[in-house]
N, C-alpha and C. Protein backbone atom coordinates (compact mmCIF):
# COMPACT_ATOMS: atom_id res chain seq x y z
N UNK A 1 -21.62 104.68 69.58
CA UNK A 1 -20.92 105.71 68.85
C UNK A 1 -20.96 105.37 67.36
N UNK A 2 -21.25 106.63 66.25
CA UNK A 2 -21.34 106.23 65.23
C UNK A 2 -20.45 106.73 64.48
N UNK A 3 -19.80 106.14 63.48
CA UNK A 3 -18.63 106.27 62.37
C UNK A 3 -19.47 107.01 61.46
N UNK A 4 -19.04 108.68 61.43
CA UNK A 4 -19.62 109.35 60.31
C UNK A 4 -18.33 110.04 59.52
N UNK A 5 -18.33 109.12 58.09
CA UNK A 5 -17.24 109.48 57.17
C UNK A 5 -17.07 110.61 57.22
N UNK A 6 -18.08 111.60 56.90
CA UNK A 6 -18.36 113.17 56.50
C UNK A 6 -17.28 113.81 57.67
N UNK A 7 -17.57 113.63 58.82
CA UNK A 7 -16.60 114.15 59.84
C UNK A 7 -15.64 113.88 59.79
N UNK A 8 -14.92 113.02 59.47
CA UNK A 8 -13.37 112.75 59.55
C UNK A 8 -12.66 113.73 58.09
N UNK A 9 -13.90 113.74 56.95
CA UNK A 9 -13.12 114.31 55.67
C UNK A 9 -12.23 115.46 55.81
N UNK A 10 -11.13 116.15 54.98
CA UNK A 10 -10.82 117.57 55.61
C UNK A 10 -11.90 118.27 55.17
N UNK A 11 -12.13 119.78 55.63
CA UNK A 11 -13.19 120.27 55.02
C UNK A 11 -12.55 121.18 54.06
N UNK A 12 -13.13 121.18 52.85
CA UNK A 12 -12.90 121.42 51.02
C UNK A 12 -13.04 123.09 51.09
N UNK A 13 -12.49 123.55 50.49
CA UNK A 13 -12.60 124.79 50.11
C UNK A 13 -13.79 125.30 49.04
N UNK A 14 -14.57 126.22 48.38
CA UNK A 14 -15.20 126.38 47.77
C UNK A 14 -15.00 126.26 46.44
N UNK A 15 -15.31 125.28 45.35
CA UNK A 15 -15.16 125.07 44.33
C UNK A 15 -14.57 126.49 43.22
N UNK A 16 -15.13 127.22 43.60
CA UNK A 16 -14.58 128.54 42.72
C UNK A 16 -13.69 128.97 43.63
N UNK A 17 -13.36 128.74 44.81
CA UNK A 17 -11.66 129.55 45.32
C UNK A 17 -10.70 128.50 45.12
N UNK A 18 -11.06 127.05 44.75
CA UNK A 18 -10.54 125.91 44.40
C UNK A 18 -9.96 126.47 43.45
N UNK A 19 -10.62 126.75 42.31
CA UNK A 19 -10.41 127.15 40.89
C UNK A 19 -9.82 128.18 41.10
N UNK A 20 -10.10 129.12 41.66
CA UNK A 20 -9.19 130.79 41.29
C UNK A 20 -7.49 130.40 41.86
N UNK A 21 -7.19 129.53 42.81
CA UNK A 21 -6.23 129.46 43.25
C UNK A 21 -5.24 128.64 42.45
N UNK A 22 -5.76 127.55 42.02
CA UNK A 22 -5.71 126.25 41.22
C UNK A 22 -4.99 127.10 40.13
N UNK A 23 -5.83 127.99 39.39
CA UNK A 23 -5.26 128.60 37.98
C UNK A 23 -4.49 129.73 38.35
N UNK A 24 -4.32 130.62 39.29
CA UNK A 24 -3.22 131.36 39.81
C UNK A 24 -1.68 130.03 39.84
N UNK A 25 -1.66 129.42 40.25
CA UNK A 25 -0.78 128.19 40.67
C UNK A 25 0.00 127.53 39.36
N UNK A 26 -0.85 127.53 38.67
CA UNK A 26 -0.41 127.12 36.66
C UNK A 26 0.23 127.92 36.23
N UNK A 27 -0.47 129.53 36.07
CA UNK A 27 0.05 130.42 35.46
C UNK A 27 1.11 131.18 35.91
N UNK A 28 0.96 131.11 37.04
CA UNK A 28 2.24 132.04 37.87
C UNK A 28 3.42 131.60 38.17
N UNK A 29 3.28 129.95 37.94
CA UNK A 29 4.04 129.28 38.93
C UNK A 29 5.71 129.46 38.69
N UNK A 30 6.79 129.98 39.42
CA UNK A 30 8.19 130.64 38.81
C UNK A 30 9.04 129.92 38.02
N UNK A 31 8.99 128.30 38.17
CA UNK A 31 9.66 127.40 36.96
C UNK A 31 8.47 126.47 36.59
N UNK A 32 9.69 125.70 35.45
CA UNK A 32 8.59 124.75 34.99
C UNK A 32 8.34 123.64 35.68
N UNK A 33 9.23 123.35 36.47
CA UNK A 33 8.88 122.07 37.58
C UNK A 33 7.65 122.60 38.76
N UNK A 34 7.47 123.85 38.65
CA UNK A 34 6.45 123.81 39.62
C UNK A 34 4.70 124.14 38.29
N UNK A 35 5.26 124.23 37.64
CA UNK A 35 4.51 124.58 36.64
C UNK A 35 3.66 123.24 36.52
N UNK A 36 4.29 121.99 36.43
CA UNK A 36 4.37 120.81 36.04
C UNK A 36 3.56 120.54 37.45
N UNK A 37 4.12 120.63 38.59
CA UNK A 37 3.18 120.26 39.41
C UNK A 37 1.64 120.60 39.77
N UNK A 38 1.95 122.01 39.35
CA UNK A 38 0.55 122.72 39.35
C UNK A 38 -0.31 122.54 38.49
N UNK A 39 -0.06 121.97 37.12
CA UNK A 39 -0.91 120.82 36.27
C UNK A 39 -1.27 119.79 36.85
N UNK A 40 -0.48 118.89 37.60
CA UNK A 40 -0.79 117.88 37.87
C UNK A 40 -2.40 118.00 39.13
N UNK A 41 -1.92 118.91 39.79
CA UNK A 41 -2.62 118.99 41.14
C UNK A 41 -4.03 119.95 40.66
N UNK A 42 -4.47 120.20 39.44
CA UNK A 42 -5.48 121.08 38.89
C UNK A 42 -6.27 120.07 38.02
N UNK A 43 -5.44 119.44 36.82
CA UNK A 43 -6.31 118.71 35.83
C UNK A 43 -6.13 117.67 35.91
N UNK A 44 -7.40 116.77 35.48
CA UNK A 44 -6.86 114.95 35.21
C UNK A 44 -5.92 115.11 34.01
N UNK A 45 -5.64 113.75 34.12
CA UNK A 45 -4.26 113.33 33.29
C UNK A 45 -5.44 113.05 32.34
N UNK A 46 -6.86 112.92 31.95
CA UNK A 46 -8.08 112.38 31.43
C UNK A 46 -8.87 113.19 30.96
N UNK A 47 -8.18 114.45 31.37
CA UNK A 47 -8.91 115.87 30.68
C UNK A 47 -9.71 115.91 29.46
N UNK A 48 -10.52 116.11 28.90
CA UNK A 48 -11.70 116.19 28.20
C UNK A 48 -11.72 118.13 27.95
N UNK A 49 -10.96 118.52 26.93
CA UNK A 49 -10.89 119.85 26.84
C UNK A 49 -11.60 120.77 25.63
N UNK A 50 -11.59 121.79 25.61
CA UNK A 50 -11.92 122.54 24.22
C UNK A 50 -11.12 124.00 24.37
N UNK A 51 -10.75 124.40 23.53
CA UNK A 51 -10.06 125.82 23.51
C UNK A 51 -10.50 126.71 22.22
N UNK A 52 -11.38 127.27 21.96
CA UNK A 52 -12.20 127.76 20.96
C UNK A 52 -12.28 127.03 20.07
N UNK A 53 -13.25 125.89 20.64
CA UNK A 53 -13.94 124.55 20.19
C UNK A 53 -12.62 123.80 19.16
N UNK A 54 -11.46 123.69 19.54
CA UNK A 54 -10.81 122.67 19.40
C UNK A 54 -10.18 122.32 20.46
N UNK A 55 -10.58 120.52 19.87
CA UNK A 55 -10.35 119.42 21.39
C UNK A 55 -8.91 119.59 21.70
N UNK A 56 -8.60 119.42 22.88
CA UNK A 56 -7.40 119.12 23.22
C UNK A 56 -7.64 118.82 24.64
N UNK A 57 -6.31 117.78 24.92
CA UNK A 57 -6.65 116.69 26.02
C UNK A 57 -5.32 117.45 27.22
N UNK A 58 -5.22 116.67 28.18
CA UNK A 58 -3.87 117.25 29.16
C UNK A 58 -3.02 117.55 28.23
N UNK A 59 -1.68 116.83 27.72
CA UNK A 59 -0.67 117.08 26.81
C UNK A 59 -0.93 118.57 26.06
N UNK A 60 -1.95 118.17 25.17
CA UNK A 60 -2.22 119.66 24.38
C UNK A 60 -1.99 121.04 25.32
N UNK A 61 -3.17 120.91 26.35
CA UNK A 61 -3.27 121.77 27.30
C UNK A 61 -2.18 122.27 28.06
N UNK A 62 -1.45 121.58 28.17
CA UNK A 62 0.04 121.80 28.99
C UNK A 62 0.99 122.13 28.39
N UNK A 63 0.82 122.24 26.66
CA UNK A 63 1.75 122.49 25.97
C UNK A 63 1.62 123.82 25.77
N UNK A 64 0.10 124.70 25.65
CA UNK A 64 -1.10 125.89 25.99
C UNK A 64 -0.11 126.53 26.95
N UNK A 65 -0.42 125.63 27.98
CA UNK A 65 0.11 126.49 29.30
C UNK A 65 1.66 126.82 29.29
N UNK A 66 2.77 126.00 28.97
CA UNK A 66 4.07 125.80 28.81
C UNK A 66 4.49 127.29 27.89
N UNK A 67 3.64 127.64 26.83
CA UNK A 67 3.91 128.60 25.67
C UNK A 67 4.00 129.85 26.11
N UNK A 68 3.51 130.00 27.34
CA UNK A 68 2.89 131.32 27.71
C UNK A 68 4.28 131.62 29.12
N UNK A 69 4.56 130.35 29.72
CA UNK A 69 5.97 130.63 30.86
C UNK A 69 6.77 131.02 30.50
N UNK A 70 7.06 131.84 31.64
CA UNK A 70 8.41 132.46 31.62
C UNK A 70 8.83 133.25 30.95
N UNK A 71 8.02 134.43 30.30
CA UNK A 71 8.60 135.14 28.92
C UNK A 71 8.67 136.52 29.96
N UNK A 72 8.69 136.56 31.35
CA UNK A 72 8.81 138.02 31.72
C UNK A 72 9.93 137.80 32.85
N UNK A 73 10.10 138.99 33.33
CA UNK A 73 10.90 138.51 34.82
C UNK A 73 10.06 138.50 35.80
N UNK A 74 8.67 138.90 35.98
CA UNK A 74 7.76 138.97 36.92
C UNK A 74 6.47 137.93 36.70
N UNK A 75 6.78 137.15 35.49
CA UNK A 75 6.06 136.20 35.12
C UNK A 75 4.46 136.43 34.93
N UNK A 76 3.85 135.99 33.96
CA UNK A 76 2.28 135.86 33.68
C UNK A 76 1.78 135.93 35.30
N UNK A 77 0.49 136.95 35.47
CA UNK A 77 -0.36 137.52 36.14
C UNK A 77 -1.84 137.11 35.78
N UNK A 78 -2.76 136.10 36.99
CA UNK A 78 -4.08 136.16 36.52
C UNK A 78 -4.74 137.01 37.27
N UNK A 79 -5.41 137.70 36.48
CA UNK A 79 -6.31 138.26 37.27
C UNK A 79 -7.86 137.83 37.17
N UNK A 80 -8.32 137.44 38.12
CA UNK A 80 -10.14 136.57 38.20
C UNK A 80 -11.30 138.32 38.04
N UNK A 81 -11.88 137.90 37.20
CA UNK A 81 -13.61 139.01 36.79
C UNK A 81 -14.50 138.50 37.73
N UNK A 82 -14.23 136.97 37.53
CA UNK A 82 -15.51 136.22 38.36
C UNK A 82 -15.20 135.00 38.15
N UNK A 83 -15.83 134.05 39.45
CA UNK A 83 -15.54 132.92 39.44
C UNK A 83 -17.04 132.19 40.12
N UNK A 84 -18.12 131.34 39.56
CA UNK A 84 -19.27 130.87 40.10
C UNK A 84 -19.48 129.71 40.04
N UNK A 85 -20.02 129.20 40.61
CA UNK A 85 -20.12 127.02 41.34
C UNK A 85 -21.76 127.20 41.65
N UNK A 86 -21.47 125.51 41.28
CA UNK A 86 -22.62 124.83 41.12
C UNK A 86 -22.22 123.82 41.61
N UNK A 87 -21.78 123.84 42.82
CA UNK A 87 -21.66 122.35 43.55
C UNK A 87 -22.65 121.27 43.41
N UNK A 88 -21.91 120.00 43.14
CA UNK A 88 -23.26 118.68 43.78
C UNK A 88 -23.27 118.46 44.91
N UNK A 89 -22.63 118.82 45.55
CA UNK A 89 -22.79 118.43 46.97
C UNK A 89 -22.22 119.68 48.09
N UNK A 90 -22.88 119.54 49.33
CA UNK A 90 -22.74 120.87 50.69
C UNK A 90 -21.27 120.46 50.64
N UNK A 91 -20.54 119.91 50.55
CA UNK A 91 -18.88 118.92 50.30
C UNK A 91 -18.28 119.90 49.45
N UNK A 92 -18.53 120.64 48.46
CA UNK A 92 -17.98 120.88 47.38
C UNK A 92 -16.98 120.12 46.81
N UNK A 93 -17.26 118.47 46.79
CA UNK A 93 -16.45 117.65 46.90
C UNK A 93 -16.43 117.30 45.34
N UNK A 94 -17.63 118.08 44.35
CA UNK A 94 -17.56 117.77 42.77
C UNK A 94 -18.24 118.80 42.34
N UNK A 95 -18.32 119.67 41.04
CA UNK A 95 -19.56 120.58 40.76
C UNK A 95 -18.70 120.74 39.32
N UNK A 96 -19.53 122.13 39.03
CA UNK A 96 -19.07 122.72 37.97
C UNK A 96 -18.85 124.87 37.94
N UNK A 97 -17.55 125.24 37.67
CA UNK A 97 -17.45 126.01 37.48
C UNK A 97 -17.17 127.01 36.19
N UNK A 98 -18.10 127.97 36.60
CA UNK A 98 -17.88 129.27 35.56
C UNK A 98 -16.73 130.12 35.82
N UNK A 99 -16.07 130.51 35.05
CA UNK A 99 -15.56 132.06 35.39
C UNK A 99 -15.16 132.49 34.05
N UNK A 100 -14.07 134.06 34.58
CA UNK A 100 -13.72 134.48 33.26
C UNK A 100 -12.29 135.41 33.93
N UNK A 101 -11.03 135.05 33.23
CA UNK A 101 -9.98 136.13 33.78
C UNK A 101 -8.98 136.35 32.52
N UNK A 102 -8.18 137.34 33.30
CA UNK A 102 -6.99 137.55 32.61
C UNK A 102 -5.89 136.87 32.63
N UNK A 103 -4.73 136.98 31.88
CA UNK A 103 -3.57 136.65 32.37
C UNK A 103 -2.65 137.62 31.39
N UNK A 104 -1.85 138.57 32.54
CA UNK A 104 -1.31 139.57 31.80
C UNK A 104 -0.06 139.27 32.09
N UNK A 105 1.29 139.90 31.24
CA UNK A 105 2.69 139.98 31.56
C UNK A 105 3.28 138.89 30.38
N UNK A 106 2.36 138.45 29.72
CA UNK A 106 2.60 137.28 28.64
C UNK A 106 3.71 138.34 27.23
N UNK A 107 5.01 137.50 27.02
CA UNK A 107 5.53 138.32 25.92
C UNK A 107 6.07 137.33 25.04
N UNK A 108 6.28 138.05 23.71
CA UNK A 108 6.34 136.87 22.81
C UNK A 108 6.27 137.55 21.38
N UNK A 109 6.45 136.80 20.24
CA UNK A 109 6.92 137.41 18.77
C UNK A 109 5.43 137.71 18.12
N UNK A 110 5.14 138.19 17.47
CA UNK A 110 4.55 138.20 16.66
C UNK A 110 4.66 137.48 15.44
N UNK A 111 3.83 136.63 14.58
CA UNK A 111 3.84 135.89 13.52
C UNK A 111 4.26 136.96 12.98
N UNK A 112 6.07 136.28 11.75
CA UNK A 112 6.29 137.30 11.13
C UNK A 112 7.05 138.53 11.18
N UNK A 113 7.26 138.88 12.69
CA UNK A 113 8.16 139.70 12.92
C UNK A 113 9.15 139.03 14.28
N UNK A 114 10.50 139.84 14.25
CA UNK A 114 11.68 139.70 15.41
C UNK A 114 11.60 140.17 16.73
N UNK A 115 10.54 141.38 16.31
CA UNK A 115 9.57 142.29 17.90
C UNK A 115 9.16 141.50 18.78
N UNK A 116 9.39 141.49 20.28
CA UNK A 116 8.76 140.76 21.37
C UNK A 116 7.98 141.76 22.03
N UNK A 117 6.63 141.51 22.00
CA UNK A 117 5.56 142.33 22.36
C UNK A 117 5.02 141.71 23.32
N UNK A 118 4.37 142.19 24.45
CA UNK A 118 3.59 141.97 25.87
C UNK A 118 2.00 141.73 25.01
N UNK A 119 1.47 140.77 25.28
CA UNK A 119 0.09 140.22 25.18
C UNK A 119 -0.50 139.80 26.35
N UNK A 120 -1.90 139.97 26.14
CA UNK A 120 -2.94 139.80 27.37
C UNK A 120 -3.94 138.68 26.82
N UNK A 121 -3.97 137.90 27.82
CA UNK A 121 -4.88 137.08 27.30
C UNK A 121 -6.11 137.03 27.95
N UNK A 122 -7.05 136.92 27.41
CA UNK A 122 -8.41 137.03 28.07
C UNK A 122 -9.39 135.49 27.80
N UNK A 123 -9.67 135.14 28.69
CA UNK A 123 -10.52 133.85 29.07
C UNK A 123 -11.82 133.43 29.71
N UNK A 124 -12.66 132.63 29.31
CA UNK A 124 -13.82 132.63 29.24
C UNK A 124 -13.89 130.58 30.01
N UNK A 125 -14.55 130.68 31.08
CA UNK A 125 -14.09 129.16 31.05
C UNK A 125 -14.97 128.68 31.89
N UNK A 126 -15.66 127.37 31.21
CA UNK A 126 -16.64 126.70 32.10
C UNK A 126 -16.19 124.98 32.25
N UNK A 127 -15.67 124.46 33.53
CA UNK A 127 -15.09 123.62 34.55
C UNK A 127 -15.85 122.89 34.81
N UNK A 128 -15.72 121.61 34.71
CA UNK A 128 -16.45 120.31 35.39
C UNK A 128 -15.40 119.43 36.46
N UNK A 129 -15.43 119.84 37.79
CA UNK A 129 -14.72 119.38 38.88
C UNK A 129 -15.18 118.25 39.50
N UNK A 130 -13.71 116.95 39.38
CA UNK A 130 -14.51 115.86 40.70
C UNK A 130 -13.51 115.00 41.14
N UNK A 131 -13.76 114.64 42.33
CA UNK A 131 -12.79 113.70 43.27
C UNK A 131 -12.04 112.52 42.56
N UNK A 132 -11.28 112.67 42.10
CA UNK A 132 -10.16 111.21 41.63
C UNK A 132 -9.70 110.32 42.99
N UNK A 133 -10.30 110.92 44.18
CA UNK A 133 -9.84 109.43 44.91
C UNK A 133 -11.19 109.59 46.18
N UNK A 134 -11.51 108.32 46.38
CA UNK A 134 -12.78 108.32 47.87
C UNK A 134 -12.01 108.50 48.97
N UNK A 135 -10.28 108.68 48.85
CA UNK A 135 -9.26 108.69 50.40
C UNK A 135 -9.90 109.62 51.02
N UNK A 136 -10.58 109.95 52.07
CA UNK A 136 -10.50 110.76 52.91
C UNK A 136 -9.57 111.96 53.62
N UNK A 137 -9.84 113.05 53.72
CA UNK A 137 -8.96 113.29 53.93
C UNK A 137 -7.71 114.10 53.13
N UNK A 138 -8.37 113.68 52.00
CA UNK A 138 -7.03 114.22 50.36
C UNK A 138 -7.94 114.97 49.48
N UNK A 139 -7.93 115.93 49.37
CA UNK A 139 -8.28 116.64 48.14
C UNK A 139 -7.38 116.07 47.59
N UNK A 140 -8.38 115.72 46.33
CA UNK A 140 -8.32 115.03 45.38
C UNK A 140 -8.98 115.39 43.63
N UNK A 141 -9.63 116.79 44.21
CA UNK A 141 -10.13 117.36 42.97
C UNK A 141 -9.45 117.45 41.87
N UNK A 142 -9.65 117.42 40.85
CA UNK A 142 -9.48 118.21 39.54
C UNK A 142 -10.07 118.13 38.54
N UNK A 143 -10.11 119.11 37.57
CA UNK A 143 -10.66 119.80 36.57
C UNK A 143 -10.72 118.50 35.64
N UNK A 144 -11.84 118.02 35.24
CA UNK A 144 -12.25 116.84 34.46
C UNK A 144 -12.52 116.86 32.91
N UNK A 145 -13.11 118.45 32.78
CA UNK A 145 -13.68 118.80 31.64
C UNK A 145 -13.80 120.08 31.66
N UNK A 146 -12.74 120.73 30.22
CA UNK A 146 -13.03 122.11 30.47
C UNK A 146 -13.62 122.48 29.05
N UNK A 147 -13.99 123.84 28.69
CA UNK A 147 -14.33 124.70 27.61
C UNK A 147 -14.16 125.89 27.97
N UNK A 148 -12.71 126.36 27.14
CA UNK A 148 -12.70 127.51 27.39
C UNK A 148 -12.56 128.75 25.66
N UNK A 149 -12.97 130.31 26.23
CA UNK A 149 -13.21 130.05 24.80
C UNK A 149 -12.04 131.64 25.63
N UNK A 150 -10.90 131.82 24.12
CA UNK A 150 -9.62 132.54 24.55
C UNK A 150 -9.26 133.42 23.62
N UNK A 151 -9.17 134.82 24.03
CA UNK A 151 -8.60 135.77 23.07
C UNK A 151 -7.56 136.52 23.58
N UNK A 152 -5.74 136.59 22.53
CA UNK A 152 -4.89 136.63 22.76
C UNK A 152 -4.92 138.23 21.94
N UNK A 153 -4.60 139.21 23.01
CA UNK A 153 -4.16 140.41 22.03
C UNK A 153 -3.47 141.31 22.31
N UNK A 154 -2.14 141.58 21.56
CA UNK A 154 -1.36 142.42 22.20
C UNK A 154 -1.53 143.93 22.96
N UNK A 155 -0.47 144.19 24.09
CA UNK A 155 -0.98 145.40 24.76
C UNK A 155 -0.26 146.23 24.32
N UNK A 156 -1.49 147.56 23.90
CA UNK A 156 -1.11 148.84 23.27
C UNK A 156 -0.75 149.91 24.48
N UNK A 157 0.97 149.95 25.04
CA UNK A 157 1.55 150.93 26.00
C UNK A 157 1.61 152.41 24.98
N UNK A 158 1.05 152.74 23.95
CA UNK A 158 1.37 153.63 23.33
C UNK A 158 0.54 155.04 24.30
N UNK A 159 -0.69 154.67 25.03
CA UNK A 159 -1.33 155.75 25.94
C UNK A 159 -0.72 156.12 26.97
N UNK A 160 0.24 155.10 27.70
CA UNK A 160 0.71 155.06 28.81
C UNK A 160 2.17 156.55 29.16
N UNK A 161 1.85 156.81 30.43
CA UNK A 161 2.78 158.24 30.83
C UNK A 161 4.28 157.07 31.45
């Protein structure tokens, strides 16, 4: 009888439903303690980032993410365009992902004025995913290295019935 690691592993979800779920989980998440967890369980603490090509590491990034909670009663909404992988392995146990989404329901001041206006943010983001532990058994993924490139712009309800 032969000991084949591969069989005992759990089996991994697809690197881009990894990701679409992963960043639903950040942005949505209803407090900040789950907010906090859902960082933890998405990015290294080792993050290697860019946000329209300025660096920023976890901390930065979480401070990104932190700015945008909780400003609704129904809280920030992502919505995924697309999400595409380039696994290294049939495992999807490391790769790299593309995508691009929204995140709507975001409200907040305007530089300059007392007005709290609803903004949409739109995102562009390419993901370098990989196992932080050989445990078996544990997803263990997260987001190693990102670049994302982000445009914040308020929503015009002035068409709306």
């Amino acid at each position: 009888m032969t000991n084949d690691a591969t069989s005992t592993q759990t089996s991994l979800s697809s690197l881009a439903d990894w990701t679409m779920q992963h960043i639903r989980d950040v942005f949505e998440a209803p407090s900040s303690d789950l907010t906090v967890r859902a960082l933890d369980s998405t990015f290294s603490r080792s993050l290697k980032a860019t946000v329209n090509g300025t660096p920023v590491g976890f901390d930065g990034f979480s401070d990104l993410v932190a700015s945008m909670q909780h400003t609704s009663p129904n809280g920030p909404k992502v919505d995924w365009i697309f999400a595409d992988e380039t696994p290294d392995d049939a495992g999807h146990r490391s790769g790299v992902v593309k995508g691009e989404y929204y995140i709507r329901g975001v409200f907040g001041k305007v530089p300059g004025s007392e007005a709290v206006v609803e903004f949409e943010t739109h995102k562009q983001v390419v993901g370098r995913i990989e196992l932080q532990s050989p445990e078996a058994g544990v997803d263990s993924r997260r987001i190693v290295k990102l670049d994302a490139i982000v445009s914040v712009l308020p929503v015009d309800r002035s068409n709306t019935s």
